[in-house]
PDB file of N, CA and C in Angstrom:
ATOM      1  N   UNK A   1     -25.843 -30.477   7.066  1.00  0.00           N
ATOM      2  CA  UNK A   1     -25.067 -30.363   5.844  1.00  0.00           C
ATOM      3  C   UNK A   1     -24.358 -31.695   5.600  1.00  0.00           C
ATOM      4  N   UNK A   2     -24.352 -32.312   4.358  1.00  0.00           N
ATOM      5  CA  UNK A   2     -23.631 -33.603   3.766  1.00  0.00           C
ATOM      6  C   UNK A   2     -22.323 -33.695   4.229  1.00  0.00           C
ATOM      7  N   UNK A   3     -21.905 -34.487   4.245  1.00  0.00           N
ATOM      8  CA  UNK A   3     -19.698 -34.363   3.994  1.00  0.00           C
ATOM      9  C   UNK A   3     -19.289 -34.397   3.051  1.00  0.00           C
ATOM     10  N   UNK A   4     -20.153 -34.412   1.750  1.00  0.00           N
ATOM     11  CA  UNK A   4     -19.694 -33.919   0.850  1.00  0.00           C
ATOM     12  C   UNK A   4     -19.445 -32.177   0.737  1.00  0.00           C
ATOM     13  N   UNK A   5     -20.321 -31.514   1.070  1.00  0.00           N
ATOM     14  CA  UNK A   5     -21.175 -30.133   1.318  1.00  0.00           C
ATOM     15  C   UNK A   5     -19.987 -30.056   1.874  1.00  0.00           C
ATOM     16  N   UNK A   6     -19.570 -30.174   3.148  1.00  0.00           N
ATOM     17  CA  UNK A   6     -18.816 -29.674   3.950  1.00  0.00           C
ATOM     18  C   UNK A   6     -17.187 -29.964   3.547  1.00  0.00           C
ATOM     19  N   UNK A   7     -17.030 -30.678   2.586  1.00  0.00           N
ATOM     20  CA  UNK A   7     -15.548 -31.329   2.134  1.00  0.00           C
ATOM     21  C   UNK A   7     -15.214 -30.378   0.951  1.00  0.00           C
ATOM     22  N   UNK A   8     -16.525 -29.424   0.399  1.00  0.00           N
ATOM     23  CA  UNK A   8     -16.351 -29.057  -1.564  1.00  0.00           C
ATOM     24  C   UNK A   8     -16.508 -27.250  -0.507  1.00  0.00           C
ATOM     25  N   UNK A   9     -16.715 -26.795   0.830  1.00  0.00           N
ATOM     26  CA  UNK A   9     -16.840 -25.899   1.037  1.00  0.00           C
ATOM     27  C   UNK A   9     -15.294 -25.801   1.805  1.00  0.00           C
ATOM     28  N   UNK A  10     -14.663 -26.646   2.766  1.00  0.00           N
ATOM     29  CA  UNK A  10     -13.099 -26.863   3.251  1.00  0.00           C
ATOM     30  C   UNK A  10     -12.659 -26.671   1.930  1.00  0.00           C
ATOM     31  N   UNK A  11     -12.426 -27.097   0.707  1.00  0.00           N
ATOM     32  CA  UNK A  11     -12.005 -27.091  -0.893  1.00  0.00           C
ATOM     33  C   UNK A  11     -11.696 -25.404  -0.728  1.00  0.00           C
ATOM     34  N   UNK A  12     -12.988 -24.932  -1.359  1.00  0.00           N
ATOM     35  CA  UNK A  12     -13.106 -23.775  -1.333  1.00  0.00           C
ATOM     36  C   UNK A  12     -12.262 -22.536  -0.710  1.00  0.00           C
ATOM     37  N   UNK A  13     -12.562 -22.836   0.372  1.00  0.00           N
ATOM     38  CA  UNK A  13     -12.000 -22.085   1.435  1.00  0.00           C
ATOM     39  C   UNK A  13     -10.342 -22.046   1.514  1.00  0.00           C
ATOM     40  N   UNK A  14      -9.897 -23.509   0.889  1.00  0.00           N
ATOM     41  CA  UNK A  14      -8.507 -23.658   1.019  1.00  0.00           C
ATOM     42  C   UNK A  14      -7.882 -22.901  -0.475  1.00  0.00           C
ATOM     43  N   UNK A  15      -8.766 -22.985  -1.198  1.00  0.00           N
ATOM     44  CA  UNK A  15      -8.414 -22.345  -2.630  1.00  0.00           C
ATOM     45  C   UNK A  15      -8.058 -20.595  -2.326  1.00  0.00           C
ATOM     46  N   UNK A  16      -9.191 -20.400  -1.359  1.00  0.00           N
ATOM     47  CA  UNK A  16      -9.378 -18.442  -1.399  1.00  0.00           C
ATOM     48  C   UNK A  16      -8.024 -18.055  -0.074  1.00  0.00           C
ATOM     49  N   UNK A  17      -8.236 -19.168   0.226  1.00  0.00           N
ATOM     50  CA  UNK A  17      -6.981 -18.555   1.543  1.00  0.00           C
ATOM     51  C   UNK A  17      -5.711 -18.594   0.667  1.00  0.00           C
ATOM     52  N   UNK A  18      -5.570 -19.760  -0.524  1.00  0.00           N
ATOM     53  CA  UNK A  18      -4.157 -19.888  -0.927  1.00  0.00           C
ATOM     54  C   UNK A  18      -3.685 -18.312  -1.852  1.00  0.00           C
ATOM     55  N   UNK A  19      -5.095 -17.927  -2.516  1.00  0.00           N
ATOM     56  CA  UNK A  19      -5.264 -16.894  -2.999  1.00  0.00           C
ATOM     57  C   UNK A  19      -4.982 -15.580  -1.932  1.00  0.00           C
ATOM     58  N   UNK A  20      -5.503 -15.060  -1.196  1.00  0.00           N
ATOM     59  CA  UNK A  20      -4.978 -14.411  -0.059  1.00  0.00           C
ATOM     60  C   UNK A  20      -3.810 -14.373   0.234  1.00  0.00           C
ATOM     61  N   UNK A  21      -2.962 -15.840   0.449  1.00  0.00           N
ATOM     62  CA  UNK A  21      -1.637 -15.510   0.852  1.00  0.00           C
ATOM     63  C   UNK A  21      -0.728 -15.477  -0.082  1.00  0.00           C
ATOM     64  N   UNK A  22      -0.742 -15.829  -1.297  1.00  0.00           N
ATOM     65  CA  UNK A  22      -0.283 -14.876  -2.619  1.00  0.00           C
ATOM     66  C   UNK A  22      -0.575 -13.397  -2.720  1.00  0.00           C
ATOM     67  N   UNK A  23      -1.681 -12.734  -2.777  1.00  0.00           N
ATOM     68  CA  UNK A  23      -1.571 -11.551  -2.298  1.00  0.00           C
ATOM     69  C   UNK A  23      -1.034 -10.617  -1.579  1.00  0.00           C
ATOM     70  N   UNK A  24      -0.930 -11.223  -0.656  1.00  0.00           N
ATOM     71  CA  UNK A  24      -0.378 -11.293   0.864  1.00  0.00           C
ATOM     72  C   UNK A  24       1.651 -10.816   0.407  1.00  0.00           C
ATOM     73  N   UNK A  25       2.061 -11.448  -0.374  1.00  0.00           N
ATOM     74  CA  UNK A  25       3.259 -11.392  -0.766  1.00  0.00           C
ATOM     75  C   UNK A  25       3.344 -10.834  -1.808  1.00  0.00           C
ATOM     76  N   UNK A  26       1.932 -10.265  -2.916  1.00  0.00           N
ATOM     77  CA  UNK A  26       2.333  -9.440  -3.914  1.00  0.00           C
ATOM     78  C   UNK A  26       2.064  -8.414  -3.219  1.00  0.00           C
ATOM     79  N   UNK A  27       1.541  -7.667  -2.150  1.00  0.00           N
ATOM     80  CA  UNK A  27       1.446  -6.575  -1.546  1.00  0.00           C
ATOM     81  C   UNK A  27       2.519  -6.542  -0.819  1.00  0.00           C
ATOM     82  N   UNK A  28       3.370  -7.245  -0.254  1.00  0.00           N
ATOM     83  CA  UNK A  28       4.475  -6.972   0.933  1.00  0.00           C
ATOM     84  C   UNK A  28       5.722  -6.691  -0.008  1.00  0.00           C
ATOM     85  N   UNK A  29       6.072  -7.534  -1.706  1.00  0.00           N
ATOM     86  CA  UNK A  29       6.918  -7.279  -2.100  1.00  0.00           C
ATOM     87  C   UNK A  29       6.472  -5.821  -2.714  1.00  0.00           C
ATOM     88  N   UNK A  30       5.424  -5.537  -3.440  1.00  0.00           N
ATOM     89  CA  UNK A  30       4.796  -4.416  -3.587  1.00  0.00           C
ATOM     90  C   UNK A  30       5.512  -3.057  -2.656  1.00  0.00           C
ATOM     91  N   UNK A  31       5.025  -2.983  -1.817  1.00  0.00           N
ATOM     92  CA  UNK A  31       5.743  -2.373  -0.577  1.00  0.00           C
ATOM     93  C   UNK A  31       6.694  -1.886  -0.586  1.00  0.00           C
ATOM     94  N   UNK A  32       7.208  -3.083  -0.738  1.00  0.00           N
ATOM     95  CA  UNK A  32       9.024  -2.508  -0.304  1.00  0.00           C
ATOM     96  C   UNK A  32       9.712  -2.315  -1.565  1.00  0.00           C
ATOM     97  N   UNK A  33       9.196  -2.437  -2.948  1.00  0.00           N
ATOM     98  CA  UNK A  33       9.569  -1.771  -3.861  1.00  0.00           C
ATOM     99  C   UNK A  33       9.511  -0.439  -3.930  1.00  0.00           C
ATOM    100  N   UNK A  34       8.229  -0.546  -3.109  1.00  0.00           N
ATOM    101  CA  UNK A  34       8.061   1.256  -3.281  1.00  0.00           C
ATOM    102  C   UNK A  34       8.735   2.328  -2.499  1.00  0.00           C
ATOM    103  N   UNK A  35       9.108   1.353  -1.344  1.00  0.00           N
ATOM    104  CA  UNK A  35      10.014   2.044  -0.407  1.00  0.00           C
ATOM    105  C   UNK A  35      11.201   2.085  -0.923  1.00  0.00           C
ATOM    106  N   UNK A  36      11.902   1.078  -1.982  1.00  0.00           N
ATOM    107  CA  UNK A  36      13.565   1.370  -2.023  1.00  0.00           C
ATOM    108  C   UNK A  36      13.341   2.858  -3.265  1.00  0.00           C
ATOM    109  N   UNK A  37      12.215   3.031  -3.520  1.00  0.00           N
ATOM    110  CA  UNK A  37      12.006   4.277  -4.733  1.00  0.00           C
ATOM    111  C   UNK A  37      12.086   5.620  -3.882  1.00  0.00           C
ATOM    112  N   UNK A  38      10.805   5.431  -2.825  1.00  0.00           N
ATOM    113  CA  UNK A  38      11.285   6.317  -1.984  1.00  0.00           C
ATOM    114  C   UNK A  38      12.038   7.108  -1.061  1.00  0.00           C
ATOM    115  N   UNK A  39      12.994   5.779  -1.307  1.00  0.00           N
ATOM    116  CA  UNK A  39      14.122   5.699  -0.106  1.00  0.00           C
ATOM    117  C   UNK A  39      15.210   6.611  -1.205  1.00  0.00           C
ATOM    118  N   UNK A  40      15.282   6.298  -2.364  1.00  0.00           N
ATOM    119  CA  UNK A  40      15.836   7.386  -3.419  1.00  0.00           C
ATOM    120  C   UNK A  40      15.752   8.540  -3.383  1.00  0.00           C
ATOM    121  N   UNK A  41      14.414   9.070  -3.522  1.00  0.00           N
ATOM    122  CA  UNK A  41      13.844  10.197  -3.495  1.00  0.00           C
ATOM    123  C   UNK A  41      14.205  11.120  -2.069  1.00  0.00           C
ATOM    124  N   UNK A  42      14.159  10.451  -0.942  1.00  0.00           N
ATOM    125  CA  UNK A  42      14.612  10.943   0.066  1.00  0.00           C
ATOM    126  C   UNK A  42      16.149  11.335   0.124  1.00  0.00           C
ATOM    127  N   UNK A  43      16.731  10.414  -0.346  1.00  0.00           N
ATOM    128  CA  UNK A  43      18.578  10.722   0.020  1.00  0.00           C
ATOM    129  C   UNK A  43      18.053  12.114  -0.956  1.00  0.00           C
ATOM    130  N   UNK A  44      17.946  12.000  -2.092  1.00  0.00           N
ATOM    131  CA  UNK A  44      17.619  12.905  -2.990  1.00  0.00           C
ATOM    132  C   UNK A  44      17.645  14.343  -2.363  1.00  0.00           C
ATOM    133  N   UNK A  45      16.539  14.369  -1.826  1.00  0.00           N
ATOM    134  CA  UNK A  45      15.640  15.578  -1.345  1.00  0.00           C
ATOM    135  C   UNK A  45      16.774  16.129  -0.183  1.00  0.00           C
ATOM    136  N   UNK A  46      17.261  14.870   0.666  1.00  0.00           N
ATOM    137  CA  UNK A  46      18.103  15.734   1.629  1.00  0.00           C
ATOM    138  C   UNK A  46      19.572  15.863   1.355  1.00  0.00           C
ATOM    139  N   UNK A  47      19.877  15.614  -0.057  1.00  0.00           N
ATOM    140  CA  UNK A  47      21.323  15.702  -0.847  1.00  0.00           C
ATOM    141  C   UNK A  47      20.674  17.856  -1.352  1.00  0.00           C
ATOM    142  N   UNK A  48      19.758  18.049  -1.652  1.00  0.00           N
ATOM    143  CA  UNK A  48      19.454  19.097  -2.118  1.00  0.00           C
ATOM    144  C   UNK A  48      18.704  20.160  -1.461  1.00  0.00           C
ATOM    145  N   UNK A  49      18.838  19.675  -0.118  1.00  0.00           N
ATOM    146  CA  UNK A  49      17.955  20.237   1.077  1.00  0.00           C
ATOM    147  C   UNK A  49      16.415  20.894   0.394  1.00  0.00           C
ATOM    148  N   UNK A  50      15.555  19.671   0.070  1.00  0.00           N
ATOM    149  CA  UNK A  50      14.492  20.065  -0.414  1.00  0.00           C
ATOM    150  C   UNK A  50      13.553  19.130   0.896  1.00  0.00           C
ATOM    151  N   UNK A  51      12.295  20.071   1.091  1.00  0.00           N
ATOM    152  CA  UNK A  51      11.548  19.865   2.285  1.00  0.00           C
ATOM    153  C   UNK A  51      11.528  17.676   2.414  1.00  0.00           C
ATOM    154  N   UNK A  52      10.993  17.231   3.237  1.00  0.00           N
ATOM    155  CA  UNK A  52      10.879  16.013   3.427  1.00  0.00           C
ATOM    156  C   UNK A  52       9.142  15.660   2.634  1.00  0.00           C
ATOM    157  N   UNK A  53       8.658  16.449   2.962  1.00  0.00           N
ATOM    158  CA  UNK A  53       7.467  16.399   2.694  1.00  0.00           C
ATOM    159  C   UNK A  53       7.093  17.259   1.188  1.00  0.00           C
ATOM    160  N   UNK A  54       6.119  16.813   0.691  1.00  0.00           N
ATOM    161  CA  UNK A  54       5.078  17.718  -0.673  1.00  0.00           C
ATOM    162  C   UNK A  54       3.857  17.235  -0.265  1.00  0.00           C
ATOM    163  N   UNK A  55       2.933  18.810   0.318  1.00  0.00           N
ATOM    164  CA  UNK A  55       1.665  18.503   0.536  1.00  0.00           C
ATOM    165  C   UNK A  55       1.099  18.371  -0.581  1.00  0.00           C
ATOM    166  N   UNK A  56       1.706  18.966  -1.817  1.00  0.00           N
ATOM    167  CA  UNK A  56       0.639  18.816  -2.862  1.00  0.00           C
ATOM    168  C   UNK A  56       0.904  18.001  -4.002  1.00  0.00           C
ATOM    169  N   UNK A  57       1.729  17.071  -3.758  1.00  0.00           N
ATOM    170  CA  UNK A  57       1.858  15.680  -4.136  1.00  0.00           C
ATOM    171  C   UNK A  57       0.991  14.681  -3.842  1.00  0.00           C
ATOM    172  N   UNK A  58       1.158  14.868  -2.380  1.00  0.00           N
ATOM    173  CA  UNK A  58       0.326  13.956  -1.622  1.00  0.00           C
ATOM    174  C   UNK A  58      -1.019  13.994  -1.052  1.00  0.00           C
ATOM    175  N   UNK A  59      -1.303  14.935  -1.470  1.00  0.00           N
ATOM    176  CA  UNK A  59      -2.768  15.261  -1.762  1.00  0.00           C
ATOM    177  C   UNK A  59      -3.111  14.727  -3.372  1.00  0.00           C
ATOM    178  N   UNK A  60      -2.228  15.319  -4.746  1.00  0.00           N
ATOM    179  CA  UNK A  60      -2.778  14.715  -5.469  1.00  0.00           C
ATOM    180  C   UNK A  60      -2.915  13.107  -5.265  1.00  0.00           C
ATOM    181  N   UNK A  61      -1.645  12.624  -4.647  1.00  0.00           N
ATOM    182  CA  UNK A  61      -1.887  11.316  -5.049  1.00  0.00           C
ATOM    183  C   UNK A  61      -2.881  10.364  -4.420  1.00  0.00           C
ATOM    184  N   UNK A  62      -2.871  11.225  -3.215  1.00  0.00           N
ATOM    185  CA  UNK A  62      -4.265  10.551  -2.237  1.00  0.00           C
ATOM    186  C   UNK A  62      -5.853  10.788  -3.667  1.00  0.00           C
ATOM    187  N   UNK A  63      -5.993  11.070  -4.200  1.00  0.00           N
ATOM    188  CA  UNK A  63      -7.059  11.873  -4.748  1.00  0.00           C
ATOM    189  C   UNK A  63      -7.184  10.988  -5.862  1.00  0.00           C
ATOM    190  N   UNK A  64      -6.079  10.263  -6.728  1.00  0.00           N
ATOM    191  CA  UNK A  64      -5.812   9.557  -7.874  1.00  0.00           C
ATOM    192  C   UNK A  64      -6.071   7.961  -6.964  1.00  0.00           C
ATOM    193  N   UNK A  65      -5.254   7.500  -6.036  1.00  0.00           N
ATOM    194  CA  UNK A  65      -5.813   6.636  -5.491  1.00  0.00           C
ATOM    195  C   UNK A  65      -7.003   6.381  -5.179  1.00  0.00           C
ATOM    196  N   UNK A  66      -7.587   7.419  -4.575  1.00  0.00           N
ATOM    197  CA  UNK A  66      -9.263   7.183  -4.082  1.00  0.00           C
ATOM    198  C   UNK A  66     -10.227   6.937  -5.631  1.00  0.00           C
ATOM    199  N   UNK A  67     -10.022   7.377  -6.801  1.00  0.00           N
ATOM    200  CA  UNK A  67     -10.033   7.532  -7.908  1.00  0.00           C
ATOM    201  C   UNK A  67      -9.987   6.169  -8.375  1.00  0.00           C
ATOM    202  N   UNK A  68      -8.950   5.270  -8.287  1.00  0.00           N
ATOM    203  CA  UNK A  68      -8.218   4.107  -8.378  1.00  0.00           C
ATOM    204  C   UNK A  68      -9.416   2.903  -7.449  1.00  0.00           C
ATOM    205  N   UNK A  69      -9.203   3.275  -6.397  1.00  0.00           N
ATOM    206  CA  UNK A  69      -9.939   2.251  -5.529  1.00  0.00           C
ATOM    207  C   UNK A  69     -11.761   2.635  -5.884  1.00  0.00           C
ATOM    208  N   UNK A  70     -11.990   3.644  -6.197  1.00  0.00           N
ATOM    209  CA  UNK A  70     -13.797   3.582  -6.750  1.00  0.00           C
ATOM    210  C   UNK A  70     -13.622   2.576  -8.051  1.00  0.00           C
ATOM    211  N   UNK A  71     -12.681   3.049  -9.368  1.00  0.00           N
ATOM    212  CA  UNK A  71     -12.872   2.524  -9.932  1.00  0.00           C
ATOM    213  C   UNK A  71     -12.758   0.531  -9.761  1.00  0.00           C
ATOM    214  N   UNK A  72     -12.035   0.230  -8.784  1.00  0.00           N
ATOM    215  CA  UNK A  72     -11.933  -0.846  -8.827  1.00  0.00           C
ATOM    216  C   UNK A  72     -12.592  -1.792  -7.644  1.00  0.00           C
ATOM    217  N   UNK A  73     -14.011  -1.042  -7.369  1.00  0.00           N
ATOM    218  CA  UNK A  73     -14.938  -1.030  -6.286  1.00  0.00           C
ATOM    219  C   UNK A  73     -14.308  -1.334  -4.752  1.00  0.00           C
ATOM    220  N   UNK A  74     -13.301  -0.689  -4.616  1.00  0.00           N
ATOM    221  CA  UNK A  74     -12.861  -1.005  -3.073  1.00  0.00           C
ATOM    222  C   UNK A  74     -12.948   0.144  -2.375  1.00  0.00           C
ATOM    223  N   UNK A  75     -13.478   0.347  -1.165  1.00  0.00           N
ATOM    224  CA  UNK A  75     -13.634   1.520  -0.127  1.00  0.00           C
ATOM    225  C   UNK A  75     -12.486   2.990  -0.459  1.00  0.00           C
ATOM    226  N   UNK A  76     -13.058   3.934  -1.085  1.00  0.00           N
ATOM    227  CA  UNK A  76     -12.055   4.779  -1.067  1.00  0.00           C
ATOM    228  C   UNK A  76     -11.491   5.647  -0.044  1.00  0.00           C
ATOM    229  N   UNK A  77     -12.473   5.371   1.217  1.00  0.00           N
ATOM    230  CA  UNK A  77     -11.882   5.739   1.968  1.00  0.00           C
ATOM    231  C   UNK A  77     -10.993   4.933   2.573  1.00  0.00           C
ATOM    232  N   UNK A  78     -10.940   3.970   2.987  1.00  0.00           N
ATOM    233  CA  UNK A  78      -9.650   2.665   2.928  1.00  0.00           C
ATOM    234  C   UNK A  78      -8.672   3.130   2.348  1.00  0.00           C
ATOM    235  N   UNK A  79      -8.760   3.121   1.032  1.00  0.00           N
ATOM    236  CA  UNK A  79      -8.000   3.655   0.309  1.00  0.00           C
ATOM    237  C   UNK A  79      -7.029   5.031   1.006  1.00  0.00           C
ATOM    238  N   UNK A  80      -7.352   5.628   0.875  1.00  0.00           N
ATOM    239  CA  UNK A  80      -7.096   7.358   1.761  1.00  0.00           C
ATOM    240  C   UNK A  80      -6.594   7.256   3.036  1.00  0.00           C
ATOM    241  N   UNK A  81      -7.173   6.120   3.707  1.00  0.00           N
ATOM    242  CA  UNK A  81      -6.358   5.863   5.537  1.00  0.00           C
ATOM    243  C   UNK A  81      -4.495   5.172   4.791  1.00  0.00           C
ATOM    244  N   UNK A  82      -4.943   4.451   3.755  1.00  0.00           N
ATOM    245  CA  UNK A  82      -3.897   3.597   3.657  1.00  0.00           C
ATOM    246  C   UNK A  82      -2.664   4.022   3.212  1.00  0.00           C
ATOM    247  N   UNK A  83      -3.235   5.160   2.039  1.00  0.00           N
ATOM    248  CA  UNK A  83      -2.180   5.624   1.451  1.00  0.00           C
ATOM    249  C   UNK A  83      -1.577   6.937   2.312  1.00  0.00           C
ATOM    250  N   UNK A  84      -2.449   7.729   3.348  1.00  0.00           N
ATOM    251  CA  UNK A  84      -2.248   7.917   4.518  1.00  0.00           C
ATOM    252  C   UNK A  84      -0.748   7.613   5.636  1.00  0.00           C
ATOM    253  N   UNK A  85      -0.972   6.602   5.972  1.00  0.00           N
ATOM    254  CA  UNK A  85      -0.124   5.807   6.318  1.00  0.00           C
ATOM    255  C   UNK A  85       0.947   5.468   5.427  1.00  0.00           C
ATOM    256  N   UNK A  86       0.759   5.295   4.404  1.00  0.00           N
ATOM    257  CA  UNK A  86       1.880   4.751   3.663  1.00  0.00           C
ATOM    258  C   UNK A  86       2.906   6.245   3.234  1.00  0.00           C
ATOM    259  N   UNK A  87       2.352   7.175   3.375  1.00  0.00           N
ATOM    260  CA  UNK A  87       3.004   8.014   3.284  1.00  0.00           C
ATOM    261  C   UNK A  87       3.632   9.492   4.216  1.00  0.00           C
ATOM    262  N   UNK A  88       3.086   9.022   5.740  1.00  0.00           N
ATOM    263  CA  UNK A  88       3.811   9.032   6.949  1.00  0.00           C
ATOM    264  C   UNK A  88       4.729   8.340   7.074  1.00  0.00           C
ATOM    265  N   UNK A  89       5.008   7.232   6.889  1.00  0.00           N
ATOM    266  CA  UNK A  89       5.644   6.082   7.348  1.00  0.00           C
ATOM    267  C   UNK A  89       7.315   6.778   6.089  1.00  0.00           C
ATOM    268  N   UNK A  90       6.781   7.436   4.701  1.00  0.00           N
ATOM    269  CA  UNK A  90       7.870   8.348   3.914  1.00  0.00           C
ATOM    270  C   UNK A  90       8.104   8.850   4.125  1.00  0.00           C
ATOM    271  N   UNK A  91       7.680  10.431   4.859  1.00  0.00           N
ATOM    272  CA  UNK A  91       7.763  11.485   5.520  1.00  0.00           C
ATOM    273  C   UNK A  91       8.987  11.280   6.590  1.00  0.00           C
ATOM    274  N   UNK A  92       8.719   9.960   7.577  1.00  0.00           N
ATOM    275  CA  UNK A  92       9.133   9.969   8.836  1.00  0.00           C
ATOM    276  C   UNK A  92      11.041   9.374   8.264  1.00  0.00           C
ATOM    277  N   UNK A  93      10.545   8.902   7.159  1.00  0.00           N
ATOM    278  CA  UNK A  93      11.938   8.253   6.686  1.00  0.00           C
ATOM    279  C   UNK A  93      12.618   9.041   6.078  1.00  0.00           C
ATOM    280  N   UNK A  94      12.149   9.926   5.080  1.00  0.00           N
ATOM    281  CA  UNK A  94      12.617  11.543   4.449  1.00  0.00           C
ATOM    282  C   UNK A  94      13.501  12.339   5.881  1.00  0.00           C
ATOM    283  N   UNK A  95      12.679  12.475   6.805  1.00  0.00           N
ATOM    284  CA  UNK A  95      12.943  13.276   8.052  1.00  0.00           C
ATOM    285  C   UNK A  95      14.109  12.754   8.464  1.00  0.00           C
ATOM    286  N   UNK A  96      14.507  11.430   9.197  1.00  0.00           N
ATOM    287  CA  UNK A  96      15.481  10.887   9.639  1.00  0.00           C
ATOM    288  C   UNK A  96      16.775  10.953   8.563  1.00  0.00           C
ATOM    289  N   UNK A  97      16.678  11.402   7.419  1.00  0.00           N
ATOM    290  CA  UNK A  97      17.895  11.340   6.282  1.00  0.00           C
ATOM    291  C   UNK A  97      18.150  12.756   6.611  1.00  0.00           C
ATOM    292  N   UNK A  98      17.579  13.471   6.736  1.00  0.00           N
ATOM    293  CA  UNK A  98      17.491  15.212   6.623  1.00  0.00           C
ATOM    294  C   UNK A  98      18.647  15.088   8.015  1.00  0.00           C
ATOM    295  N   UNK A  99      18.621  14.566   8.990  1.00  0.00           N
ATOM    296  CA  UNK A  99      18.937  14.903  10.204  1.00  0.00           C
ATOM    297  C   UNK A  99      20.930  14.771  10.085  1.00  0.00           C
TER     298      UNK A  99
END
């Protein structure tokens, strides 16, 4: 391969990583927006002693996501582990307010 070849593919590569780690920070601030919402919803729920959990919230919303991620060709099952997780990680924080 040229050094040119190899100088316009380093280019490249430095472009998609810079891209990545912008992402990288619209998903982390992402995040924790969603947590200070949830973090609402929780004082909420245990100001009114309403369960920590809604299975059938979180079933719909797992279902609208997977929905979300076909349409926008990314693994919907990915999708489903993630939002998964992302909404244990609410549960467990709902729970600890309840206490």
């Amino acid at each position: 391969m040229s050094e040119d070849a190899v100088a316009k593919a380093a280019s490249v590569l430095a472009d998609h990583r810079a891209s990545i780690d912008r992402l990288d920070a619209i998903l982390v601030y992402t995040l924790a927006e969603r947590f200070k919402h949830t973090q609402s919803v929780g004082r909420l729920k245990a100001s009114h002693d309403l369960p920590p959990s809604d299975p059938a919230r979180e079933a719909a919303q797992i279902e609208r996501l997977q929905r979300l991620a076909r349409e926008a060709d990314l693994d919907p099952e990915f999708a489903r582990k993630f939002l998964n997780f992302v909404i244990s990680e609410v549960i467990r924080h709902h729970e600890q307010m309840q206490k």
